[in-house]
Protein backbone atom coordinates (compact mmCIF):
# COMPACT_ATOMS: atom_id res chain seq x y z
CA UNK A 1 140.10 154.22 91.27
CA UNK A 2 142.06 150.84 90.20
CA UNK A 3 141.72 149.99 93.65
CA UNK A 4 137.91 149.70 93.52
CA UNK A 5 137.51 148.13 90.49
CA UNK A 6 139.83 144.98 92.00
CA UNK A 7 138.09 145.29 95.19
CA UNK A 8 134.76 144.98 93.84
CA UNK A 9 136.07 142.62 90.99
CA UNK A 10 135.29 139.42 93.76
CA UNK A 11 132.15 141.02 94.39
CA UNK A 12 130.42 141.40 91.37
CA UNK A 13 131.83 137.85 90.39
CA UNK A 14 130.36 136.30 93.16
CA UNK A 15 127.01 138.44 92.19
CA UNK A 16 127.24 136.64 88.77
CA UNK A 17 128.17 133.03 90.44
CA UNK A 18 124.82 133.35 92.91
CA UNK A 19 122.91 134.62 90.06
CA UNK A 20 123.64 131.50 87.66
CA UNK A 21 122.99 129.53 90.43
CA UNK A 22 119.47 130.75 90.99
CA UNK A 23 118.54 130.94 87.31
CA UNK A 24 119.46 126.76 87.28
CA UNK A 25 117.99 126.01 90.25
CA UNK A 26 115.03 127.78 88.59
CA UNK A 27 114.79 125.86 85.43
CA UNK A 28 115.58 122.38 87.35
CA UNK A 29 112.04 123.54 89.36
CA UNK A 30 110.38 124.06 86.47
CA UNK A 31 111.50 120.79 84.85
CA UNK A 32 110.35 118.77 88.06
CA UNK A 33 107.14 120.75 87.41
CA UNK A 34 106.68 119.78 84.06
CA UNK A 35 107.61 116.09 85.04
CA UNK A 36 105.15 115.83 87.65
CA UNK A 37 102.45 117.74 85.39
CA UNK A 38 103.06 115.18 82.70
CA UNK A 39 103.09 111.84 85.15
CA UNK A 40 99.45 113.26 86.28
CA UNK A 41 98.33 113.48 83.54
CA UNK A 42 99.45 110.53 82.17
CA UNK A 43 97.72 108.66 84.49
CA UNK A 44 94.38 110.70 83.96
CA UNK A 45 94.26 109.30 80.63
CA UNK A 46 95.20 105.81 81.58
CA UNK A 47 92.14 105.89 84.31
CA UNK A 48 90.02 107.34 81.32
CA UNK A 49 90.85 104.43 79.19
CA UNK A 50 90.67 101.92 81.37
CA UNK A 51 87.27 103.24 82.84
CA UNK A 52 86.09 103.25 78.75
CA UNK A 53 87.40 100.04 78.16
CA UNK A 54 85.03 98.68 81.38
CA UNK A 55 82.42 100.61 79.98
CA UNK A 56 82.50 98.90 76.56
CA UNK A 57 83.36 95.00 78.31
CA UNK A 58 80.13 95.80 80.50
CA UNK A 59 78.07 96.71 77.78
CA UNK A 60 79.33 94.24 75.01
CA UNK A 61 78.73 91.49 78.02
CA UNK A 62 75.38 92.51 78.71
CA UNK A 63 73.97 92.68 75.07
């Protein structure tokens, strides 16, 4: 019985070592995701106030 516990001791450590790895690469995904999600909208709102700042130049010109 000792036998298969050191035989499988390699095993389930290199279960545990692929399994860490996934759950980083994971949260380093959902980081990117959450960087990219930001930048966009970031940039929504600039193009929102710069298209209101026109807006209010155009009309304060033309009054």
């Amino acid at each position: 019985m000792l036998w298969l516990v050191s035989l499988s001791a390699p095993l389930i450590w290199e279960i545990l070592k692929q399994l860490a790895e996934m759950i980083y690469q994971s949260f380093e995904r959902k980081q990117e995701l959450v960087q990219q999600l930001w930048g966009e909208m970031r940039n929504q709102l600039l193009q929102q106030s710069g298209t209101g700042r026109t807006i209010m130049r155009n009309l304060s010109a033309s009054a």
